[in-house]
PDB file of N, CA and C in Angstrom:
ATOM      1  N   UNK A   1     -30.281 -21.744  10.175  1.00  0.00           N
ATOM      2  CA  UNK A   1     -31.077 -20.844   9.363  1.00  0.00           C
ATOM      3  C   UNK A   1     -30.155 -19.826   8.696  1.00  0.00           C
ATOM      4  N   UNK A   2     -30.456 -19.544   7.249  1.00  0.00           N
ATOM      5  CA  UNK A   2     -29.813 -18.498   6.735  1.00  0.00           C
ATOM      6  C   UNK A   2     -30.200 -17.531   6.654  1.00  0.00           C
ATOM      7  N   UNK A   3     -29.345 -16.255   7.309  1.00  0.00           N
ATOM      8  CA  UNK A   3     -29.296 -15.153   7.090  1.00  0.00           C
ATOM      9  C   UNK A   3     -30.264 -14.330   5.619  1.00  0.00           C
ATOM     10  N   UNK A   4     -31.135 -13.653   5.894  1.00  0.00           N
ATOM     11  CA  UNK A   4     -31.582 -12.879   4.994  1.00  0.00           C
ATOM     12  C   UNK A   4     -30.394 -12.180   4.126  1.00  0.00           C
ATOM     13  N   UNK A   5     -29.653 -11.498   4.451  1.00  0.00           N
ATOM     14  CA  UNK A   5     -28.044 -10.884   4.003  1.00  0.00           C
ATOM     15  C   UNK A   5     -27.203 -11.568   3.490  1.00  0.00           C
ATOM     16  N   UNK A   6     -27.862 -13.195   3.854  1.00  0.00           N
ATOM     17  CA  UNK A   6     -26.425 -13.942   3.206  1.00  0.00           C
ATOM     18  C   UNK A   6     -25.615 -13.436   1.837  1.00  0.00           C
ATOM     19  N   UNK A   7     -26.620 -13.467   1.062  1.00  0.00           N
ATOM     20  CA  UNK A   7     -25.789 -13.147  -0.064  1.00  0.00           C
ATOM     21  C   UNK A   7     -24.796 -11.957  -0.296  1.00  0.00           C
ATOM     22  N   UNK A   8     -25.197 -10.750   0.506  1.00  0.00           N
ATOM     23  CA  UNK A   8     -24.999  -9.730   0.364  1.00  0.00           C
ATOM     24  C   UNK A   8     -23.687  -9.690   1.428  1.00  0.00           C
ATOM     25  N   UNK A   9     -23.755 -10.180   1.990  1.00  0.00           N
ATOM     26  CA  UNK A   9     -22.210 -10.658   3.418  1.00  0.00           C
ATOM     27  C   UNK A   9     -21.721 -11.845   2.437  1.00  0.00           C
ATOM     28  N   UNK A  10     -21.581 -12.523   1.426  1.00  0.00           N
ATOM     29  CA  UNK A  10     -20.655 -12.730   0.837  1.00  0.00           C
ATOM     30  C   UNK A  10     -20.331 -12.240  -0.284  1.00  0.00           C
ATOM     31  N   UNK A  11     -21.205 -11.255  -1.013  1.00  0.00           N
ATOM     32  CA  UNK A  11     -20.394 -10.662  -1.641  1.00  0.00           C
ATOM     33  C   UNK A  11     -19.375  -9.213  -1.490  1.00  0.00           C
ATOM     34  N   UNK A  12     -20.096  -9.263  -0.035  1.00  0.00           N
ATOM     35  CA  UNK A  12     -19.047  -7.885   0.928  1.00  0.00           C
ATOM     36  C   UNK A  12     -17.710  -8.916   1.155  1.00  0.00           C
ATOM     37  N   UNK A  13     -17.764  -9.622   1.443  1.00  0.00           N
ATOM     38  CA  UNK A  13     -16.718 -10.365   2.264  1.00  0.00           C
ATOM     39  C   UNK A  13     -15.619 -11.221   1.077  1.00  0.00           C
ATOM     40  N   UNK A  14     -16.135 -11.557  -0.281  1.00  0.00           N
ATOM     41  CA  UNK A  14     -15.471 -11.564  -1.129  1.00  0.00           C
ATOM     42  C   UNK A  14     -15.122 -10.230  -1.590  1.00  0.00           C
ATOM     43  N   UNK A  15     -15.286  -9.103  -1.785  1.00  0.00           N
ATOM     44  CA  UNK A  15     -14.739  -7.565  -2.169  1.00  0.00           C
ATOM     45  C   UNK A  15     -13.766  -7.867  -1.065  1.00  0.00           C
ATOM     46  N   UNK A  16     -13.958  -7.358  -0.045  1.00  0.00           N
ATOM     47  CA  UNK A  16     -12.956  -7.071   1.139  1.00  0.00           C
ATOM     48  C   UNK A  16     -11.444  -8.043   0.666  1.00  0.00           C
ATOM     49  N   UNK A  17     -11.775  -9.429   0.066  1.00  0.00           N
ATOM     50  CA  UNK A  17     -10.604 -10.797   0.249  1.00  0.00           C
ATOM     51  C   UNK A  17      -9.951  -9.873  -0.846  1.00  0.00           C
ATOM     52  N   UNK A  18     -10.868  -9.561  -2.101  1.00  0.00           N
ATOM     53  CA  UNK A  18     -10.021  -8.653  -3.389  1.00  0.00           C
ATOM     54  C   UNK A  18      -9.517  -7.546  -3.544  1.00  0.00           C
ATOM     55  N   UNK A  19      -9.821  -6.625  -2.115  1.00  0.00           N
ATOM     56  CA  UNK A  19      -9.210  -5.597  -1.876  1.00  0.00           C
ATOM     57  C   UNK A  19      -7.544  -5.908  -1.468  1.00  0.00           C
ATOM     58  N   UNK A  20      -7.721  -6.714  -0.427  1.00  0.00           N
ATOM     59  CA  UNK A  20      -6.938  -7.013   0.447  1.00  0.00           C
ATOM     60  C   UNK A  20      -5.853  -7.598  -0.321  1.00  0.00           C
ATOM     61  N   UNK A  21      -6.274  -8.761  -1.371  1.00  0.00           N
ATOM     62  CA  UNK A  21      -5.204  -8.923  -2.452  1.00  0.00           C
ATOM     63  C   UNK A  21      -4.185  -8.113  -3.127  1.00  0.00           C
ATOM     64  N   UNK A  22      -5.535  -7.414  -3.733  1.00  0.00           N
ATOM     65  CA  UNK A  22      -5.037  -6.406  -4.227  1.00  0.00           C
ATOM     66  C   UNK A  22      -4.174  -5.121  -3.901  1.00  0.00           C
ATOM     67  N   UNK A  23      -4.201  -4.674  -2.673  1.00  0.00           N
ATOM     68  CA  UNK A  23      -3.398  -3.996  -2.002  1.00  0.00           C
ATOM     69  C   UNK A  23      -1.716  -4.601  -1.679  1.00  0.00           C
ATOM     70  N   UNK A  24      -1.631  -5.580  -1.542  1.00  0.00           N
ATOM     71  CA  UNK A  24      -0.712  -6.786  -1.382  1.00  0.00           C
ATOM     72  C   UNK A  24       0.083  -6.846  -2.477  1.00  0.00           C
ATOM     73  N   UNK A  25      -0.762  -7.363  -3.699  1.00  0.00           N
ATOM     74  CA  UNK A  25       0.066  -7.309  -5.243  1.00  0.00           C
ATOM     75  C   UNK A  25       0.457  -5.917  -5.664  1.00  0.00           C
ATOM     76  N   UNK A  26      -0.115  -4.597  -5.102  1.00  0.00           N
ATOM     77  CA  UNK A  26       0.489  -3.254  -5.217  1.00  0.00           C
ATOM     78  C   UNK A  26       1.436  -3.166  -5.122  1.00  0.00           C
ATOM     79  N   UNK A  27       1.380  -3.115  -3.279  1.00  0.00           N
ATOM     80  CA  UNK A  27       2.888  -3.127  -2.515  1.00  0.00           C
ATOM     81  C   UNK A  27       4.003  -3.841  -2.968  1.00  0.00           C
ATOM     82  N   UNK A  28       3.756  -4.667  -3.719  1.00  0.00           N
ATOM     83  CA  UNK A  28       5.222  -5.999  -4.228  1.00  0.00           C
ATOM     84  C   UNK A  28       5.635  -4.885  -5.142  1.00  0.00           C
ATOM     85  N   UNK A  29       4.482  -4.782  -6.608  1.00  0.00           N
ATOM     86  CA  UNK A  29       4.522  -3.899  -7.804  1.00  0.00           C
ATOM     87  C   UNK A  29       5.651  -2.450  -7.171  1.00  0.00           C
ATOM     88  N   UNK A  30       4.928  -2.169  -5.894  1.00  0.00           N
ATOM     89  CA  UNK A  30       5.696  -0.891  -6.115  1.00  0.00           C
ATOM     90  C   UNK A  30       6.797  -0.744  -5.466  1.00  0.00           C
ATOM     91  N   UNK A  31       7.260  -1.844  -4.758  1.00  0.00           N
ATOM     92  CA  UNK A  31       8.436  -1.990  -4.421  1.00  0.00           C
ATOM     93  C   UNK A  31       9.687  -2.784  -5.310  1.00  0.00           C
ATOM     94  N   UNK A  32       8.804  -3.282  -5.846  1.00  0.00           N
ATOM     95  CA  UNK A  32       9.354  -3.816  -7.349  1.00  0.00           C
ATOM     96  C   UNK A  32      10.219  -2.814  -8.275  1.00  0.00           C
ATOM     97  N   UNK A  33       9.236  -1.695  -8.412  1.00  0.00           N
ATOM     98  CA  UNK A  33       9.335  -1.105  -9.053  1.00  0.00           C
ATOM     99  C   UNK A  33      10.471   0.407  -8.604  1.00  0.00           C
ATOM    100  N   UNK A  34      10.671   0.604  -7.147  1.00  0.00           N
ATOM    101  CA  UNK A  34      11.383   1.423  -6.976  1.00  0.00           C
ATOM    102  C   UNK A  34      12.891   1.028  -6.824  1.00  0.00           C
ATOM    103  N   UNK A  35      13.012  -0.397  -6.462  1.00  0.00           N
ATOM    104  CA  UNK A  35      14.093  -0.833  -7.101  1.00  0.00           C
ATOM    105  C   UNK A  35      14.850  -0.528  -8.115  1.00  0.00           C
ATOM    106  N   UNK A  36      13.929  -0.045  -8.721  1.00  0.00           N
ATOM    107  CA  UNK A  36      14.707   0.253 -10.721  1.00  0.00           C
ATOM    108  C   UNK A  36      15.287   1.478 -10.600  1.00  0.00           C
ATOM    109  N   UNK A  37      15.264   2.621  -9.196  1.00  0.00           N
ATOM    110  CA  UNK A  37      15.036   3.779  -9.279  1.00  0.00           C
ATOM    111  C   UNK A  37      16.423   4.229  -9.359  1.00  0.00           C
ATOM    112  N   UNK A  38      17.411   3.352  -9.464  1.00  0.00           N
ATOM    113  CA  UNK A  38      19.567   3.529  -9.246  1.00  0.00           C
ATOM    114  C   UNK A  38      19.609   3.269  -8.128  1.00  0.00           C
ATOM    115  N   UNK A  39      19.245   3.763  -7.068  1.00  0.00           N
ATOM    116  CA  UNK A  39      19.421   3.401  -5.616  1.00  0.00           C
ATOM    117  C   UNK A  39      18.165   3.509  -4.358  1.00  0.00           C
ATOM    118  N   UNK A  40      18.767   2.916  -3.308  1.00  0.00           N
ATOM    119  CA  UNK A  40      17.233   2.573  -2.649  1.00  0.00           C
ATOM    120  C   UNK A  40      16.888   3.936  -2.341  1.00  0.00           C
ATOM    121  N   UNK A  41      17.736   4.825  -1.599  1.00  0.00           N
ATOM    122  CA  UNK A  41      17.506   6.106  -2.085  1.00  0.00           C
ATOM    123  C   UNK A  41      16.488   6.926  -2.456  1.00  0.00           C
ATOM    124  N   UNK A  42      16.566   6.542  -3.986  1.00  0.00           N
ATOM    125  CA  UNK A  42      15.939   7.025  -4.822  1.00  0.00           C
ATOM    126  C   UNK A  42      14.898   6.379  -5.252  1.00  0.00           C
ATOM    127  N   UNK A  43      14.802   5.217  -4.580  1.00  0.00           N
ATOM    128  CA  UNK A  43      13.268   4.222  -4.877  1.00  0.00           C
ATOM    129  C   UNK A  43      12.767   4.531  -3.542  1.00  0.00           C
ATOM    130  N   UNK A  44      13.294   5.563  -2.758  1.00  0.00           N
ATOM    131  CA  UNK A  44      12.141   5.535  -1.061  1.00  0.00           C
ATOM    132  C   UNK A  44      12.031   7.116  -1.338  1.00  0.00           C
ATOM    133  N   UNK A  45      12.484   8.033  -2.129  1.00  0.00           N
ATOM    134  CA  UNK A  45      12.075   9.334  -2.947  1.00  0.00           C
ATOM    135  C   UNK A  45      10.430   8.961  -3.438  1.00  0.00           C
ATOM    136  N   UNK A  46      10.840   8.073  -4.750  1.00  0.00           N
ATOM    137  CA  UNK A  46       9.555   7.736  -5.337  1.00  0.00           C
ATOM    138  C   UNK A  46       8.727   7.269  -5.087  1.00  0.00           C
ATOM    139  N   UNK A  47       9.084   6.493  -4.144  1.00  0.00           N
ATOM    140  CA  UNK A  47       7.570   5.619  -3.211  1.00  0.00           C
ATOM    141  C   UNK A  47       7.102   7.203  -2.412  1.00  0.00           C
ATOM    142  N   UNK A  48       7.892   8.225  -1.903  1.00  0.00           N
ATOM    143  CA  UNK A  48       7.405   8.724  -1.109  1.00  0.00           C
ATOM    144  C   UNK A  48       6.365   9.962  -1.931  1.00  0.00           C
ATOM    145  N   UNK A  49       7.127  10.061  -3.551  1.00  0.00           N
ATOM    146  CA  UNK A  49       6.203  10.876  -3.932  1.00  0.00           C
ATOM    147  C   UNK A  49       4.834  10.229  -4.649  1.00  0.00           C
ATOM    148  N   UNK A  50       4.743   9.220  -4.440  1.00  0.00           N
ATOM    149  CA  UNK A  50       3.275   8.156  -5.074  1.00  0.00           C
ATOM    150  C   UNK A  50       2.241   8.488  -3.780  1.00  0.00           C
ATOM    151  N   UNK A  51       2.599   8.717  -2.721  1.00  0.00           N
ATOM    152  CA  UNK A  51       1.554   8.833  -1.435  1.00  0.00           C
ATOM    153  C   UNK A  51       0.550  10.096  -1.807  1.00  0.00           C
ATOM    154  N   UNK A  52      -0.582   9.946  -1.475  1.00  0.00           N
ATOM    155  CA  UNK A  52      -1.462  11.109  -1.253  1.00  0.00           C
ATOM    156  C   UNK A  52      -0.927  11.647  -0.061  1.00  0.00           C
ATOM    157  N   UNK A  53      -1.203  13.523  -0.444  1.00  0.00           N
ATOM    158  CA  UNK A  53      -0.973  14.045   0.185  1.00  0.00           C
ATOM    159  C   UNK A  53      -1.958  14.383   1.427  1.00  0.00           C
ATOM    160  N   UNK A  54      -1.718  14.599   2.572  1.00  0.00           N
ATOM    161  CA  UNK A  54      -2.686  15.079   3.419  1.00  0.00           C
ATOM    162  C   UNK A  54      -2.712  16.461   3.394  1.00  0.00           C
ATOM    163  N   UNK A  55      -3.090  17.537   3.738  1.00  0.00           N
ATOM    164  CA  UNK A  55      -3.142  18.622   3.952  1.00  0.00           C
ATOM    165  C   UNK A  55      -4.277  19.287   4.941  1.00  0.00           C
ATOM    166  N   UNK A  56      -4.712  20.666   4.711  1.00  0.00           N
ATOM    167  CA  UNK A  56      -5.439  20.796   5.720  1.00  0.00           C
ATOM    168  C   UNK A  56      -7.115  20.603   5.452  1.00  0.00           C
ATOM    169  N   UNK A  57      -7.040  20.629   4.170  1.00  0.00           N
ATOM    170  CA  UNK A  57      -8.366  19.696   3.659  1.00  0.00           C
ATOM    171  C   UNK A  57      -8.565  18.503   3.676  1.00  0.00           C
ATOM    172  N   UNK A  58      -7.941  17.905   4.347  1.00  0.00           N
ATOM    173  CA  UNK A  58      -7.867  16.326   4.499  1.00  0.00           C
ATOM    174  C   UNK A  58      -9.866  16.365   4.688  1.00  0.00           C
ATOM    175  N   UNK A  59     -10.221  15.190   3.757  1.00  0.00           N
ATOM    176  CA  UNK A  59     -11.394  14.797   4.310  1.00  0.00           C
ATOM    177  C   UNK A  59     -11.867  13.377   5.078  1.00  0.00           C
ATOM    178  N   UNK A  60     -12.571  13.488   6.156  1.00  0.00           N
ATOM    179  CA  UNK A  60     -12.957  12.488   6.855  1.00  0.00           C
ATOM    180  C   UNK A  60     -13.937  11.540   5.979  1.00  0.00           C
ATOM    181  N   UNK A  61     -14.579  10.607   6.502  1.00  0.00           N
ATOM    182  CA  UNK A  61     -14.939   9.442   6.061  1.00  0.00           C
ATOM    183  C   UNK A  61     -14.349   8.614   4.970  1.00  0.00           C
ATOM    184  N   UNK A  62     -15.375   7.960   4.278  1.00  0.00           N
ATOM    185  CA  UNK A  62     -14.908   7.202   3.413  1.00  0.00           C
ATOM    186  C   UNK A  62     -13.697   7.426   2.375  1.00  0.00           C
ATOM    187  N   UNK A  63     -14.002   8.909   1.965  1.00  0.00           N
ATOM    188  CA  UNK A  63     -12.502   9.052   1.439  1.00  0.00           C
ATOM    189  C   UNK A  63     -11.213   9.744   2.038  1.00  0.00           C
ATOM    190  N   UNK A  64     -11.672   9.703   3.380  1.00  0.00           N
ATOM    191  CA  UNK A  64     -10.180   9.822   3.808  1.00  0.00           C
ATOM    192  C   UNK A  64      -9.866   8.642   4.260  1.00  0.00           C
ATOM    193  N   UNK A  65     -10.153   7.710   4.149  1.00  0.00           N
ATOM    194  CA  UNK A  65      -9.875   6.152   4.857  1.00  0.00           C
ATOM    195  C   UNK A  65      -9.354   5.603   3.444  1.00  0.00           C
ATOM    196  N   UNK A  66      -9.861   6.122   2.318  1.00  0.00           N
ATOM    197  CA  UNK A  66      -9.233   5.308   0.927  1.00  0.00           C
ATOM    198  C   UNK A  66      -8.045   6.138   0.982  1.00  0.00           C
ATOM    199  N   UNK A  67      -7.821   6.844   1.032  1.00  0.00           N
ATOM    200  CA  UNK A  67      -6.560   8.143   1.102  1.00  0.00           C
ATOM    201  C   UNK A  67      -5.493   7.380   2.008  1.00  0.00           C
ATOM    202  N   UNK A  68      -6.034   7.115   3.253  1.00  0.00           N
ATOM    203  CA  UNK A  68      -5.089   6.647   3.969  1.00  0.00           C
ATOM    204  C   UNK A  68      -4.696   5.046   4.069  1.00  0.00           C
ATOM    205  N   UNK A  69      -5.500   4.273   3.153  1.00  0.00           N
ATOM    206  CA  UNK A  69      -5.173   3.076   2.468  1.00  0.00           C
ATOM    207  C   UNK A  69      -4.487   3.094   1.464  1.00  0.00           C
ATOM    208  N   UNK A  70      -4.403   4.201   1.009  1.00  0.00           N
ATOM    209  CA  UNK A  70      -3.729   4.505  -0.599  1.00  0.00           C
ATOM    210  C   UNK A  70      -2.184   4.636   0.313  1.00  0.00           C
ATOM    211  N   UNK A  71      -2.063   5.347   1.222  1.00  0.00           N
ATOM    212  CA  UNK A  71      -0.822   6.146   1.776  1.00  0.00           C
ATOM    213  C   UNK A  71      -0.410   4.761   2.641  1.00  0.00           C
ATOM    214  N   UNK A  72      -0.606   3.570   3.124  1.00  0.00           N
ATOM    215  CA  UNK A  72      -0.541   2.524   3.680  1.00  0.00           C
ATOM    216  C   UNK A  72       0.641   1.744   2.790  1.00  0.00           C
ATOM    217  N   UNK A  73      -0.695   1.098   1.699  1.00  0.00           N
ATOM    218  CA  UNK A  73      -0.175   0.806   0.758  1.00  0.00           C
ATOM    219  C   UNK A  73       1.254   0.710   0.261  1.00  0.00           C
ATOM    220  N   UNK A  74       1.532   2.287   0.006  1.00  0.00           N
ATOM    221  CA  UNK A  74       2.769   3.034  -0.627  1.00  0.00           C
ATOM    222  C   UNK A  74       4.020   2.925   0.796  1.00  0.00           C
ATOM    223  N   UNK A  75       3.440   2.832   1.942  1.00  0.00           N
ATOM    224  CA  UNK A  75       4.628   3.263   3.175  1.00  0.00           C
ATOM    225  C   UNK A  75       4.817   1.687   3.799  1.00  0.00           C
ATOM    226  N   UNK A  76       4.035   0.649   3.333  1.00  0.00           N
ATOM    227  CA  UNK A  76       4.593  -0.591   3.192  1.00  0.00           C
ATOM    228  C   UNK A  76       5.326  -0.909   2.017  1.00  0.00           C
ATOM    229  N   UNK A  77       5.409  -0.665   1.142  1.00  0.00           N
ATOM    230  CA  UNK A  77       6.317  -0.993   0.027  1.00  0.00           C
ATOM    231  C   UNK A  77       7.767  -0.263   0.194  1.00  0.00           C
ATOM    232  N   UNK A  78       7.458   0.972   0.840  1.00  0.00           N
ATOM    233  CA  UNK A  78       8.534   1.422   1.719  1.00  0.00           C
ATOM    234  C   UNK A  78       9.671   1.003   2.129  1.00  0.00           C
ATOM    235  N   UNK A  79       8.597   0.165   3.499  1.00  0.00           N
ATOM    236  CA  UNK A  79       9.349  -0.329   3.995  1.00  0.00           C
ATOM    237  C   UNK A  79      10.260  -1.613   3.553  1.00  0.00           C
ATOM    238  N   UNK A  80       9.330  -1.901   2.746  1.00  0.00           N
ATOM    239  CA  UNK A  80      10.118  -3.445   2.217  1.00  0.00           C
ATOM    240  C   UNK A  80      11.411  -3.064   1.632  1.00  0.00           C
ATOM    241  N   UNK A  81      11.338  -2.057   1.061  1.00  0.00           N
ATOM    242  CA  UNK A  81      12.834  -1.105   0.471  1.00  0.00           C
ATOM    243  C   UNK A  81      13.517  -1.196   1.014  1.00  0.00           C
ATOM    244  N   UNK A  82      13.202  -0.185   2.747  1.00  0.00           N
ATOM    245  CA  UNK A  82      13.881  -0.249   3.133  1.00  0.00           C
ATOM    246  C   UNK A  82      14.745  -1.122   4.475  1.00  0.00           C
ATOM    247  N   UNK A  83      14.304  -2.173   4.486  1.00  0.00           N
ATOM    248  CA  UNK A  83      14.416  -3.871   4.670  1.00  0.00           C
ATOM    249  C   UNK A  83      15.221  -4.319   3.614  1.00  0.00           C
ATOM    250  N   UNK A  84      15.130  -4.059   2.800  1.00  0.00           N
ATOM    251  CA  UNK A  84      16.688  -4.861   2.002  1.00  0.00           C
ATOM    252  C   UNK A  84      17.477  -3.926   1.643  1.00  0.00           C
ATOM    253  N   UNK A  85      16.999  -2.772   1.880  1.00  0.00           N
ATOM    254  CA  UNK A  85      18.681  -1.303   1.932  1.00  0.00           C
ATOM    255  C   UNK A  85      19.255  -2.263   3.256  1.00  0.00           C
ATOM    256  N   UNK A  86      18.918  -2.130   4.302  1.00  0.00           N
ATOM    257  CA  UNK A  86      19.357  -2.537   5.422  1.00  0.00           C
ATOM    258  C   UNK A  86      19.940  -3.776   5.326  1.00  0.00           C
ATOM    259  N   UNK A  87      19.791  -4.725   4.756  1.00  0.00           N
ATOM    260  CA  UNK A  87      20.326  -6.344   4.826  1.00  0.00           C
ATOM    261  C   UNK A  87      21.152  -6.144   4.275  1.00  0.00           C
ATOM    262  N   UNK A  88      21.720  -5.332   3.336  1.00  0.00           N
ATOM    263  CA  UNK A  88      22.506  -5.077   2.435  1.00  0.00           C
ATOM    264  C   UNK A  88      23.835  -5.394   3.201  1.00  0.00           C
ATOM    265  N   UNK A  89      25.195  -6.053   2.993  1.00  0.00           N
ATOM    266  CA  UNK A  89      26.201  -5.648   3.625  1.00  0.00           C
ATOM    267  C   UNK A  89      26.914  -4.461   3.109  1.00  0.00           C
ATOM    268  N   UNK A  90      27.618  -3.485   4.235  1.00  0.00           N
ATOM    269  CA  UNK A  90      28.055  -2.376   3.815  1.00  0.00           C
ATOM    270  C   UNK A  90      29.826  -2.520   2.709  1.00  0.00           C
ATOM    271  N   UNK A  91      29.839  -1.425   2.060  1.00  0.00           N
ATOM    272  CA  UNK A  91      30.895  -1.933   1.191  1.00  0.00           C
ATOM    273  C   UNK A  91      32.361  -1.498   2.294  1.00  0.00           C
ATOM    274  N   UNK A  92      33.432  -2.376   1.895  1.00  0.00           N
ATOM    275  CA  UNK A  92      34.264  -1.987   2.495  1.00  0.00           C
ATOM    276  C   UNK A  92      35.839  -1.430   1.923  1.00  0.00           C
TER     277      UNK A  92
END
């Protein structure tokens, strides 16, 4: 038997797959993109100034959970930075 909701649980559940994409193709974009910055350096500067800020108004619910998906986002692309600063061999 189908769900009365069906429809409505797949079109939640397709959003969620396009979020999730989409957060994904960010993180590449913006690690992509801090690359360009002269040095990793200076591409983990700029990733760090793209983050929302928290402060002491931080708000709870829904938009502090997009806030802190936004700040996710940005501190995985981060890291991917800084994952190939690191592989890097050092000069000698």
């Amino acid at each position: 038997m189908t769900s009365k909701h069906a429809g409505f649980e797949k079109e939640y559940m397709t959003w969620q797959y396009k979020l999730e994409k989409e957060a994904s193709d960010w993180r590449k974009k913006i690690a992509a993109e801090a690359l360009t910055q002269g040095s990793y350096q200076q591409g983990i500067n700029w990733i760090n100034k793209l983050k929302p800020k928290i402060d002491d108004s931080f708000p709870g619910g829904t938009l502090g959970a997009e806030i802190n998906f936004l700040r996710e986002i940005a501190e995985d692309a981060r890291q991917d930075v800084m994952k190939q600063a690191l592989s890097q061999k050092p000069k000698e």
